[in-house]
Protein backbone atom coordinates (compact mmCIF):
# COMPACT_ATOMS: atom_id res chain seq x y z
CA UNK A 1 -82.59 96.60 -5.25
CA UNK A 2 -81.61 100.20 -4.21
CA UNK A 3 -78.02 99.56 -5.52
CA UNK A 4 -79.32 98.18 -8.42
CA UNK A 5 -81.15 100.93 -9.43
CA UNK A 6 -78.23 103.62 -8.81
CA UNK A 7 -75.88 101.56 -10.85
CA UNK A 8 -78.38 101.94 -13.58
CA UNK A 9 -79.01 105.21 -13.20
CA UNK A 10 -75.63 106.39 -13.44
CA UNK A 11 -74.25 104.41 -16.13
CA UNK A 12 -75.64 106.25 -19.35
CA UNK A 13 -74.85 109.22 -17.41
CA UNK A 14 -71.15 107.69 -17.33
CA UNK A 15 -71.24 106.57 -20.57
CA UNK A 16 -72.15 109.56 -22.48
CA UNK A 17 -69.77 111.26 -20.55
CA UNK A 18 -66.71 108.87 -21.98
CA UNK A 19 -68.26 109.84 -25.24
CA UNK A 20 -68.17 113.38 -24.97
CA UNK A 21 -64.74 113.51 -23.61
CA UNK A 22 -63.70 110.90 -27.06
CA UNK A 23 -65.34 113.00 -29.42
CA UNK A 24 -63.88 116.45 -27.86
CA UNK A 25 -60.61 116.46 -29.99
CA UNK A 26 -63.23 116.01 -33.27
CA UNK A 27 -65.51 118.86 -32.38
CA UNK A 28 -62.56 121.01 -32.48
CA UNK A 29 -61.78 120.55 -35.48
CA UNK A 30 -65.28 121.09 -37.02
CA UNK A 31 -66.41 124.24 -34.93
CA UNK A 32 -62.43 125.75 -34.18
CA UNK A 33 -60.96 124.92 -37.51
CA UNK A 34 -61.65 125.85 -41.46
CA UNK A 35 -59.77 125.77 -44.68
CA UNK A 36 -57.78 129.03 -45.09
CA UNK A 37 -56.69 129.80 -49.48
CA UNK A 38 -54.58 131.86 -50.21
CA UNK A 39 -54.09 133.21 -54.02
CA UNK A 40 -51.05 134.86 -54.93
CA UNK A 41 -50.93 136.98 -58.30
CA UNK A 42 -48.05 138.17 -59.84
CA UNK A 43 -48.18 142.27 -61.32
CA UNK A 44 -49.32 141.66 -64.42
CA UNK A 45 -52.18 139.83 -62.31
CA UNK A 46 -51.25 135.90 -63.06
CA UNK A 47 -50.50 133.26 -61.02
CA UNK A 48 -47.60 133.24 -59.35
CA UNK A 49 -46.17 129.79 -58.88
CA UNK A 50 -43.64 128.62 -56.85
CA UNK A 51 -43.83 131.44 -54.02
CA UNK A 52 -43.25 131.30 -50.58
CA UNK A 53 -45.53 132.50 -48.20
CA UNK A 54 -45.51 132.74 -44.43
CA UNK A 55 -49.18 132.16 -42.88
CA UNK A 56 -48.92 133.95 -39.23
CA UNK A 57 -51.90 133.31 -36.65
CA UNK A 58 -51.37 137.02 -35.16
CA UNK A 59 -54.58 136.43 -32.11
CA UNK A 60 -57.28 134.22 -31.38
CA UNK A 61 -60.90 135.17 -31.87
CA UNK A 62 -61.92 133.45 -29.26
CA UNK A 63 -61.41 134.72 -25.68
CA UNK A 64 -58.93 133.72 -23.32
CA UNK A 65 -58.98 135.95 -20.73
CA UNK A 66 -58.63 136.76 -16.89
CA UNK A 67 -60.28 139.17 -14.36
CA UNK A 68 -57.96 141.96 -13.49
CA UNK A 69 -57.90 142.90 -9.96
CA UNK A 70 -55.15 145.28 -10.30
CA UNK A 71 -52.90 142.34 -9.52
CA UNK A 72 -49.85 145.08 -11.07
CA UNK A 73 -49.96 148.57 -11.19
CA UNK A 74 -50.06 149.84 -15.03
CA UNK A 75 -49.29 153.10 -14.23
CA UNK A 76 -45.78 152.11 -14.18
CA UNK A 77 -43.11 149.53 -14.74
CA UNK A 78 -43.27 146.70 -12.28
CA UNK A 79 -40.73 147.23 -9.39
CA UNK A 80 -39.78 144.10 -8.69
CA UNK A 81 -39.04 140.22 -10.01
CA UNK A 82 -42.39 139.23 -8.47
CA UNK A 83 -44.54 142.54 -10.15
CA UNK A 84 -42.88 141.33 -13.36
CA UNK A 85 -43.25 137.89 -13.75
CA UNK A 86 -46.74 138.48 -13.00
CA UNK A 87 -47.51 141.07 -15.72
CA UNK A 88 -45.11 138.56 -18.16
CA UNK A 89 -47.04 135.86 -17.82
CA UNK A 90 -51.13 137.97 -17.98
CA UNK A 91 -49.66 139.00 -21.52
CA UNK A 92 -48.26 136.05 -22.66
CA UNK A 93 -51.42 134.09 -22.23
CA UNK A 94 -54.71 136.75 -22.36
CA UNK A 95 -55.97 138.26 -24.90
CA UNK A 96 -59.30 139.31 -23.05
CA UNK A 97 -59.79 141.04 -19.34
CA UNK A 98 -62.26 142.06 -16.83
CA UNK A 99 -62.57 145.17 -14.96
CA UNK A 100 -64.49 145.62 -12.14
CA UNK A 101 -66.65 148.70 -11.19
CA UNK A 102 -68.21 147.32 -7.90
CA UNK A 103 -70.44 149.75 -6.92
CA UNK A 104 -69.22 150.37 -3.31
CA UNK A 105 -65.29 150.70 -4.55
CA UNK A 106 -66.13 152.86 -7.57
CA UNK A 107 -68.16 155.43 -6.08
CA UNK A 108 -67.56 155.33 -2.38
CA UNK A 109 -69.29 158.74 -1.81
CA UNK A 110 -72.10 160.39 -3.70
CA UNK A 111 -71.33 161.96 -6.91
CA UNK A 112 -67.65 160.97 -6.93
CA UNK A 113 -66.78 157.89 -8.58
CA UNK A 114 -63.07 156.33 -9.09
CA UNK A 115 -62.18 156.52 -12.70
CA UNK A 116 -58.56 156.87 -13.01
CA UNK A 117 -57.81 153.16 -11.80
CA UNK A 118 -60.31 151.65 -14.41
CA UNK A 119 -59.38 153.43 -17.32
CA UNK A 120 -55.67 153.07 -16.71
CA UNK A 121 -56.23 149.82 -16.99
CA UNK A 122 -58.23 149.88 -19.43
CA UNK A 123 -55.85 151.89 -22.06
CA UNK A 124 -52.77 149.42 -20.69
CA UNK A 125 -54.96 146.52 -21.64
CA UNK A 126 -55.63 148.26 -25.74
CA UNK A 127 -52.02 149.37 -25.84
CA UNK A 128 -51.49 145.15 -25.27
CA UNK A 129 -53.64 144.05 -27.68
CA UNK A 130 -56.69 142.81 -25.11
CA UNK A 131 -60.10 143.29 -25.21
CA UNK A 132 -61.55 144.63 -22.33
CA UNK A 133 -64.92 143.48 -20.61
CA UNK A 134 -66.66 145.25 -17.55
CA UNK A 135 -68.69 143.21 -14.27
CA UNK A 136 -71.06 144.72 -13.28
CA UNK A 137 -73.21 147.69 -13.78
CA UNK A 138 -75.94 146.70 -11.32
CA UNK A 139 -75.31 143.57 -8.37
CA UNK A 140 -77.55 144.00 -4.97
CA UNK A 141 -75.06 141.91 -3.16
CA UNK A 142 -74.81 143.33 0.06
CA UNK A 143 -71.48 144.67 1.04
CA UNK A 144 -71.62 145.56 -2.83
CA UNK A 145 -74.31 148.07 -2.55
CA UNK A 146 -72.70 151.49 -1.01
CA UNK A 147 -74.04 152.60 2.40
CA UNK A 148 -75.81 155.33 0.31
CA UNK A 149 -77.53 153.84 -1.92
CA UNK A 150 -79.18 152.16 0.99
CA UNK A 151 -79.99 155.68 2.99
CA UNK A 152 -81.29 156.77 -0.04
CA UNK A 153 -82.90 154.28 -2.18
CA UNK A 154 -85.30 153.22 0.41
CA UNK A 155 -88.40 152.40 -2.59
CA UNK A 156 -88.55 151.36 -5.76
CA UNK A 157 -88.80 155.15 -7.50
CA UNK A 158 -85.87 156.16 -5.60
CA UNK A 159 -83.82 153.15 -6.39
CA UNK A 160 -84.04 153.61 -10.30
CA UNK A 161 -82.91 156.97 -10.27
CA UNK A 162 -79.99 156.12 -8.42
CA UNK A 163 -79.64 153.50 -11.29
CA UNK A 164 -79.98 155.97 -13.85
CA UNK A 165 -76.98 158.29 -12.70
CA UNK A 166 -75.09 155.14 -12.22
CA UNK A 167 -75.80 154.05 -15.61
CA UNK A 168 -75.45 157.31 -17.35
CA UNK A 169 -72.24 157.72 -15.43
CA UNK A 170 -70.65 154.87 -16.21
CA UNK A 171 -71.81 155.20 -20.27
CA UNK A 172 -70.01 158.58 -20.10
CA UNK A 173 -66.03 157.44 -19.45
CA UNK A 174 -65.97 153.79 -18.99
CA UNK A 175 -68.25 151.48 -21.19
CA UNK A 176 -67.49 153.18 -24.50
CA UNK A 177 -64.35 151.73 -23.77
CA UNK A 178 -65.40 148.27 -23.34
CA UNK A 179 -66.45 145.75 -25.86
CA UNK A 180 -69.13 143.69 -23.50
CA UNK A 181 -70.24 144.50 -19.88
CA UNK A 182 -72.50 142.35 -16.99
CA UNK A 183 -75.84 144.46 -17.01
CA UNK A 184 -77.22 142.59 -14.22
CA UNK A 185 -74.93 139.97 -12.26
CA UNK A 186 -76.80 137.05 -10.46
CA UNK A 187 -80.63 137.77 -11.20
CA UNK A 188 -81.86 133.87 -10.85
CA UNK A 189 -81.64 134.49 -6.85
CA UNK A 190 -81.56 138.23 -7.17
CA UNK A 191 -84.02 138.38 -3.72
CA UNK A 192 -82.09 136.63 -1.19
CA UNK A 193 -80.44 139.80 -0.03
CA UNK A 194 -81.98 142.46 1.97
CA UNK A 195 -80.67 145.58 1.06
CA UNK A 196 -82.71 148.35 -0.78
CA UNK A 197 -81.09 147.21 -4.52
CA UNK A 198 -83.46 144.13 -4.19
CA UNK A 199 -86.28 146.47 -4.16
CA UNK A 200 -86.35 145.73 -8.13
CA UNK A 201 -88.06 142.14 -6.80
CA UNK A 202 -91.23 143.79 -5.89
CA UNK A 203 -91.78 144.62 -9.09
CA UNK A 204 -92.19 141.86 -12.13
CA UNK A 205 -88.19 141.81 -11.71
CA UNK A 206 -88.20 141.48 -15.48
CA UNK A 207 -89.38 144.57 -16.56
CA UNK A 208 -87.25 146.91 -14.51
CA UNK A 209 -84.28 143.98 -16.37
CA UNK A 210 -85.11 144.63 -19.94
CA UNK A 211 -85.55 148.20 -19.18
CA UNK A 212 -82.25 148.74 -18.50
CA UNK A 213 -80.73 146.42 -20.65
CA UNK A 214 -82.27 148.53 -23.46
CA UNK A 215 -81.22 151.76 -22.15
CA UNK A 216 -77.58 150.18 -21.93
CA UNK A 217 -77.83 149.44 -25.46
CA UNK A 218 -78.88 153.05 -26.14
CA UNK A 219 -76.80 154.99 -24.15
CA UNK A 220 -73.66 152.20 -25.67
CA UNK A 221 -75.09 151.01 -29.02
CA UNK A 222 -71.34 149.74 -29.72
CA UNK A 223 -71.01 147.51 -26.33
CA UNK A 224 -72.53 143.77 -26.07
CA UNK A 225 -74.81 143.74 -23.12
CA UNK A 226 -74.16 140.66 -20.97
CA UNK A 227 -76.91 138.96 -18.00
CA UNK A 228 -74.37 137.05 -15.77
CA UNK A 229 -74.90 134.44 -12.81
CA UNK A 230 -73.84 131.21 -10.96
CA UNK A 231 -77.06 129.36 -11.45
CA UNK A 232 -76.01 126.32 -13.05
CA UNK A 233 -79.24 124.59 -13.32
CA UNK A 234 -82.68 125.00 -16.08
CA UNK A 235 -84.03 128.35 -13.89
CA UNK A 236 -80.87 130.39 -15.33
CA UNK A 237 -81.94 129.58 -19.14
CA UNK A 238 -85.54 129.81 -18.02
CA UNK A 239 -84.96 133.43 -16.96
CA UNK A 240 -82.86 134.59 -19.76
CA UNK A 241 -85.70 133.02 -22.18
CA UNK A 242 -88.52 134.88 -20.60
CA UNK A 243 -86.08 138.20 -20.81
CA UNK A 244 -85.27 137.68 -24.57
CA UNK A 245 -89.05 136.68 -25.57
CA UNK A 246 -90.18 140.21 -23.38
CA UNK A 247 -87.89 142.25 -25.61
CA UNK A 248 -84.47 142.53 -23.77
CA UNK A 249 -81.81 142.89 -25.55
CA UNK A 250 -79.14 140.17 -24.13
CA UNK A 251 -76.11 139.66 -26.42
CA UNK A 252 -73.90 137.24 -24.34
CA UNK A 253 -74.89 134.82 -21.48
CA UNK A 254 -72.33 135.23 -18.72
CA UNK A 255 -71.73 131.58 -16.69
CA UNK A 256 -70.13 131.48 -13.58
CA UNK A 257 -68.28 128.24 -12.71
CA UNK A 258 -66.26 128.74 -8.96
CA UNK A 259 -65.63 125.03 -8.10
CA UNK A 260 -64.10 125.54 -4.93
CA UNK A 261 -66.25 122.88 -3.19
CA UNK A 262 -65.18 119.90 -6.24
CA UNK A 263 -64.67 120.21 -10.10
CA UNK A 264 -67.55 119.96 -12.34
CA UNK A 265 -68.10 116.58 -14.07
CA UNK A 266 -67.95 116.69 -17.58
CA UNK A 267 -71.60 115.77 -17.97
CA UNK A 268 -72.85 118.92 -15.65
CA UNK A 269 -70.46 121.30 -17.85
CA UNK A 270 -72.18 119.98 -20.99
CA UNK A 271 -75.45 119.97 -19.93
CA UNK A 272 -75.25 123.72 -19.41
CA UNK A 273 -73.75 124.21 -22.60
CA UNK A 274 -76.28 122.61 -24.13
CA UNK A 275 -79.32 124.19 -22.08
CA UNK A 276 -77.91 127.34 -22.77
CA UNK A 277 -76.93 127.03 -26.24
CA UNK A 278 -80.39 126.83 -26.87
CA UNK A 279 -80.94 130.76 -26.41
CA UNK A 280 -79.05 131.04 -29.67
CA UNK A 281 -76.29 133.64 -27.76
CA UNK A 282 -72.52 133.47 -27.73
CA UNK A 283 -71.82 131.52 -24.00
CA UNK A 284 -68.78 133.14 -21.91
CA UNK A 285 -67.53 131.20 -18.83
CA UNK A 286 -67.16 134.42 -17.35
CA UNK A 287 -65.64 133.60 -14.13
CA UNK A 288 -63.66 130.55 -13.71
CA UNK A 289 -62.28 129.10 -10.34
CA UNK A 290 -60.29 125.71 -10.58
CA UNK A 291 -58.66 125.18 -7.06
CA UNK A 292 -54.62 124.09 -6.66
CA UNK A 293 -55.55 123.02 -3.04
CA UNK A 294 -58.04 120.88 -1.30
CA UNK A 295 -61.66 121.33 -1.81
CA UNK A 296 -63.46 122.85 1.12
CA UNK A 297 -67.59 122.25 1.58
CA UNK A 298 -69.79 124.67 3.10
CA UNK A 299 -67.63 127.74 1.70
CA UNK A 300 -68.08 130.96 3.28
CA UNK A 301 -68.70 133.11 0.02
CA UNK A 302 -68.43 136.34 1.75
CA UNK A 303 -65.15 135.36 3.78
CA UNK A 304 -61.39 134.77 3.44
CA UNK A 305 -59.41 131.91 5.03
CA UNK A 306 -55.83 132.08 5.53
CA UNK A 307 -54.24 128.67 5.67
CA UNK A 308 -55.84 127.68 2.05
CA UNK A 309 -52.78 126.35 0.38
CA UNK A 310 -51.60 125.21 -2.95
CA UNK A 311 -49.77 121.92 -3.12
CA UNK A 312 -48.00 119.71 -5.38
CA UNK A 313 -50.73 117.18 -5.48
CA UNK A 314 -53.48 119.44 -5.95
CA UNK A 315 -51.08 121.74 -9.09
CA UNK A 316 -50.84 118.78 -10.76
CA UNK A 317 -55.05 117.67 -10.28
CA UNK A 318 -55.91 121.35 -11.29
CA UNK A 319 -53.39 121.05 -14.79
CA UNK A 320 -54.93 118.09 -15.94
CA UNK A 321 -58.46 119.39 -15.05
CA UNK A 322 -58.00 122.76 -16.81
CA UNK A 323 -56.46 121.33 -19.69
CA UNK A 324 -59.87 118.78 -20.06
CA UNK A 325 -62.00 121.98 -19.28
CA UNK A 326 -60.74 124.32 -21.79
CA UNK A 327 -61.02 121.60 -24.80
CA UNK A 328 -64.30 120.33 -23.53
CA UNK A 329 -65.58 124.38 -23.61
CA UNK A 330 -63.82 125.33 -26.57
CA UNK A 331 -64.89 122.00 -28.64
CA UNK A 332 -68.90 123.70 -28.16
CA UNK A 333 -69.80 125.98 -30.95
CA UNK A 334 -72.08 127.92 -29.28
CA UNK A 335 -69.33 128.99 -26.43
CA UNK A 336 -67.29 132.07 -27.24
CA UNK A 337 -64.50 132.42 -23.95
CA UNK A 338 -63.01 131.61 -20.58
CA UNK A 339 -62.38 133.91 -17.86
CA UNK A 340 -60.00 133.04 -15.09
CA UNK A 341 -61.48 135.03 -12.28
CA UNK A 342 -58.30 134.95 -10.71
CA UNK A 343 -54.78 134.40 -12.70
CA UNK A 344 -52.77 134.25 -9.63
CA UNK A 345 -52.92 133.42 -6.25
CA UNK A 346 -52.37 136.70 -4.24
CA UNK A 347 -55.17 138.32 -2.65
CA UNK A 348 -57.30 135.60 -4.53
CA UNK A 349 -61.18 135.81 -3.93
CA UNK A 350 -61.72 133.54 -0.53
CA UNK A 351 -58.04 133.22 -0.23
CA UNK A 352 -58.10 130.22 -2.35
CA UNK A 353 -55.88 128.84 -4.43
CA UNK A 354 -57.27 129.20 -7.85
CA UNK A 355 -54.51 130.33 -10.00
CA UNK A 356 -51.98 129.36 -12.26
CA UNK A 357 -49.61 131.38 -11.00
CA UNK A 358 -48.47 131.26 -7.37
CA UNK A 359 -48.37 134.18 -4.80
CA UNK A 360 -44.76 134.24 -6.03
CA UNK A 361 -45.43 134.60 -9.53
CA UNK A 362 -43.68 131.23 -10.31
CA UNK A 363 -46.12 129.42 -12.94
CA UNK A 364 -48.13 126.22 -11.65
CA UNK A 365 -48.37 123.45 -14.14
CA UNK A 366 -51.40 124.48 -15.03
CA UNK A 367 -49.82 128.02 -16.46
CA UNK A 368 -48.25 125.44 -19.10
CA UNK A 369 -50.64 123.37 -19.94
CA UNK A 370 -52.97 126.99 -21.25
CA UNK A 371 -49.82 128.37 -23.07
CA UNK A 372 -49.30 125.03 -24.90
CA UNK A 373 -52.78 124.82 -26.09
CA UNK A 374 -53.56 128.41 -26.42
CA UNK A 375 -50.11 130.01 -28.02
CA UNK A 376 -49.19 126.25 -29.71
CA UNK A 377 -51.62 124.26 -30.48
CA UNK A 378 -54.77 126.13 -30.96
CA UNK A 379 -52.71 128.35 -33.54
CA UNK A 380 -51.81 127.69 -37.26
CA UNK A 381 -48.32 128.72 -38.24
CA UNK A 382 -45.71 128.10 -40.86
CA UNK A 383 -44.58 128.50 -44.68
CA UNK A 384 -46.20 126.98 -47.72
CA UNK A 385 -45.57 127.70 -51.49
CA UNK A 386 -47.88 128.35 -54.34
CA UNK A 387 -48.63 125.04 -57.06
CA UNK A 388 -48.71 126.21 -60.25
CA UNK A 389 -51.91 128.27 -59.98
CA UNK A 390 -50.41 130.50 -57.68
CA UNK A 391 -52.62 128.74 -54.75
CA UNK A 392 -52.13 127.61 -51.52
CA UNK A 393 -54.74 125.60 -49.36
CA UNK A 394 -54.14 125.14 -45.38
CA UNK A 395 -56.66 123.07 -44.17
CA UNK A 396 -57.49 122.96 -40.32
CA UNK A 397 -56.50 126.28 -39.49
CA UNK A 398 -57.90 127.20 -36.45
CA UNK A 399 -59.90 130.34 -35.79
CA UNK A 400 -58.06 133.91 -35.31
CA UNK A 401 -57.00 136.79 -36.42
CA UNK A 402 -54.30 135.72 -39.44
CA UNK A 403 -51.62 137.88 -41.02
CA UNK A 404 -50.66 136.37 -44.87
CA UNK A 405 -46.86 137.51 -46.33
CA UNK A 406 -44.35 136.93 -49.00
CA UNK A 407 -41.82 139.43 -49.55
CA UNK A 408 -43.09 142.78 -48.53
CA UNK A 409 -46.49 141.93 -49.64
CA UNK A 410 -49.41 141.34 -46.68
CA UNK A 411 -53.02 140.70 -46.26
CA UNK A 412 -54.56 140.18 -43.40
CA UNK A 413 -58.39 138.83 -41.79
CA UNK A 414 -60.31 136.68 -39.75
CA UNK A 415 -60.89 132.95 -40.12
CA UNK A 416 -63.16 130.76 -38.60
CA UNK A 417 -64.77 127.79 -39.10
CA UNK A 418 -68.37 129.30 -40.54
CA UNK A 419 -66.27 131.60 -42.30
CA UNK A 420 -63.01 130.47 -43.81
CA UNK A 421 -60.42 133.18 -44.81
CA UNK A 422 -59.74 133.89 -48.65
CA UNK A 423 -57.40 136.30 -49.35
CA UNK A 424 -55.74 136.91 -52.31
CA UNK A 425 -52.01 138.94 -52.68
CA UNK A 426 -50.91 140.77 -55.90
CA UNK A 427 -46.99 141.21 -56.13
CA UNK A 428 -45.34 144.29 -56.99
């Protein structure tokens, strides 16, 4: 009877799971896709038929991107094969990246943080065409937390004016800079540390949230305030809907997905998609950890182990995994990136495997499944000429940024599927 019941337990589960994974390739093309026209007019302003035109998918709107743990120095040009193949391949596939402004690295001391780094990388990453995200502004993990902060933040009063330097230090130089940031990183279990950050428990944690949430937004009216954590199940969505009906101002919902104990079934990613897609916010995967190696159980989360190895096996498992992940997330309207949390394997968080590049810089199979999908098939290319209206149609485009030429004539603008591109060209 037990076995019975299991087996009938588990097979809608299993069955709706077949049928999201059928129906991912048709979700892409209604939420990824639209119908780009194009108009060409001659100079005299009348349709000009019988032109060429070259339709060029310049960047995708929506972002593909990878933590950056100063894996290469940007200050100058790599210095060896391995520096290089490692900054060729972050540019070939990103067009989004994460800096990090731990509290305890960027301001060791009192009153002295560590800009330079940051915003080096920072200006490398605009001069490269990516868009670059921040994580976090305020995290009480401990080892996180400087040793000052807890000498001097020993109550709640004292804590929040430490916040507000941090805060008002950080809008001065680095978040302007930025297009989103993680306010607040892992508030679901934000009290099971017991340094003096999680003093902000003691309090109705969600007012001391939304308070600074809203003085993010004013101090950086231009950057998207993110709330961020690994919470997978209902008490993440739970908190984030008591935070938005109290006021705060959350742009993005930041999801954490480290699957260094097993992959995620296809029926636990979608259920979070859909649980959090009904907040009615943009969803970004913001740190993504898809192992090359053996899973491990009982992970120490605050350790590093030596002898966790990539394999043959395992490249392969993790290619056809990532390639399943990144269409399953992608297919969902309401999501709006991916972040690899690490794009490599050197000094990779835990020591484990995770990326699609090993220590080497030699690309994992994985590396070529994401450039096939993301620089091939995810992007609309080609030539097509005018009927004798002077219009071209190109439907299923997918979603970017798109460049339109013919001769030395361009337009440019963004397509997506809730708002298809129209633009016309007038010939000189």
């Amino acid at each position: 009877m037990i076995l019975w019941l299991a087996l009938a337990v588990n097979k809608p589960a299993m069955a709706d799971e077949a049928a999201i994974l059928a129906e991912t390739d048709a979700r892409i093309i209604k939420n990824r896709t639209g119908t780009i026209r194009v108009q060409v007019l001659d100079k005299n302003g009348k349709p000009a038929a019988n032109t060429k035109i070259r339709l060029e998918h310049a960047r995708h709107i929506f972002k593909f991107g990878a933590a950056y743990h100063q894996q290469f120095p940007v200050e100058r040009a790599p210095e060896n094969e391995i520096e290089q193949r490692h900054m060729d391949a972050f540019l070939k596939l990103f067009n989004y990246a994460t800096v990090t402004f731990y509290w305890n690295q960027y301001e060791p001391q009192q009153g002295n943080p560590d800009e330079v780094q940051r915003l080096a990388a920072i200006t490398w990453m605009n001069q490269h065409g990516i868009v670059a995200r921040g994580h976090p502004i305020f995290w009480n993990l401990d080892g996180i937390v400087p040793r000052w902060v807890n000498t001097r933040g020993t109550n709640y009063d004292a804590l929040t004016r430490l916040m507000d330097t941090r805060l008002e230090g950080l809008s001065k130089n680095i978040l302007p800079k930025l297009e989103d940031a993680d306010v607040f990183n892992e508030l679901v279990e934000w009290d099971r540390f017991t340094n003096a950050f999680t003093v902000l428990s003691q309090k109705e944690v969600k007012q001391p949230v939304t308070h600074y949430l809203k003085e993010t937004m004013r101090l950086n009216p231009e950057l998207k305030t993110v709330v961020n954590d690994y919470v997978t199940d209902k008490r993440f969505p739970e908190l984030l809907k008591a935070l938005i009906d109290g006021g705060a101002p959350i742009d993005i919902i930041g999801q954490q997905c480290h699957m260094h104990s097993g992959n995620w079934s296809v029926q636990h990613t979608w259920d979070i998609l859909e649980r959090l897609a009904k907040l009615n916010r943009p969803i970004l995967f913001s740190e993504l950890s898809i192992l090359s190696g053996a899973h491990r159980d009982n992970v120490n989360w605050s350790g590093h182990v030596n002898d966790w190895l990539t394999d043959p096996e395992n490249e392969k498992a993790q290619a056809v995994y990532i390639e399943q992940f990144y269409k399953l997330v992608y297919s969902h309207p309401q999501s709006m990136g991916i972040v690899l949390w690490n794009f490599d394997d050197r000094q990779a968080w835990l020591g484990a495997p995770v990326g699609i590049l090993r220590k080497d810089g030699t690309l994992k199979p994985s590396f070529e499944v994401l450039d096939q999908l993301i620089n091939h098939k995810w992007r609309t290319n080609g030539e097509c000429t005018t009927d004798s209206d002077g219009n071209i149609v190109v439907p299923n485009a997918y979603e970017g940024h798109y460049v339109v030429k013919t001769g030395n004539v361009s337009a440019k603008g963004d397509h997506s599927a809730g708002k298809p591109l129209t633009i016309t060209l007038h010939l000189k």
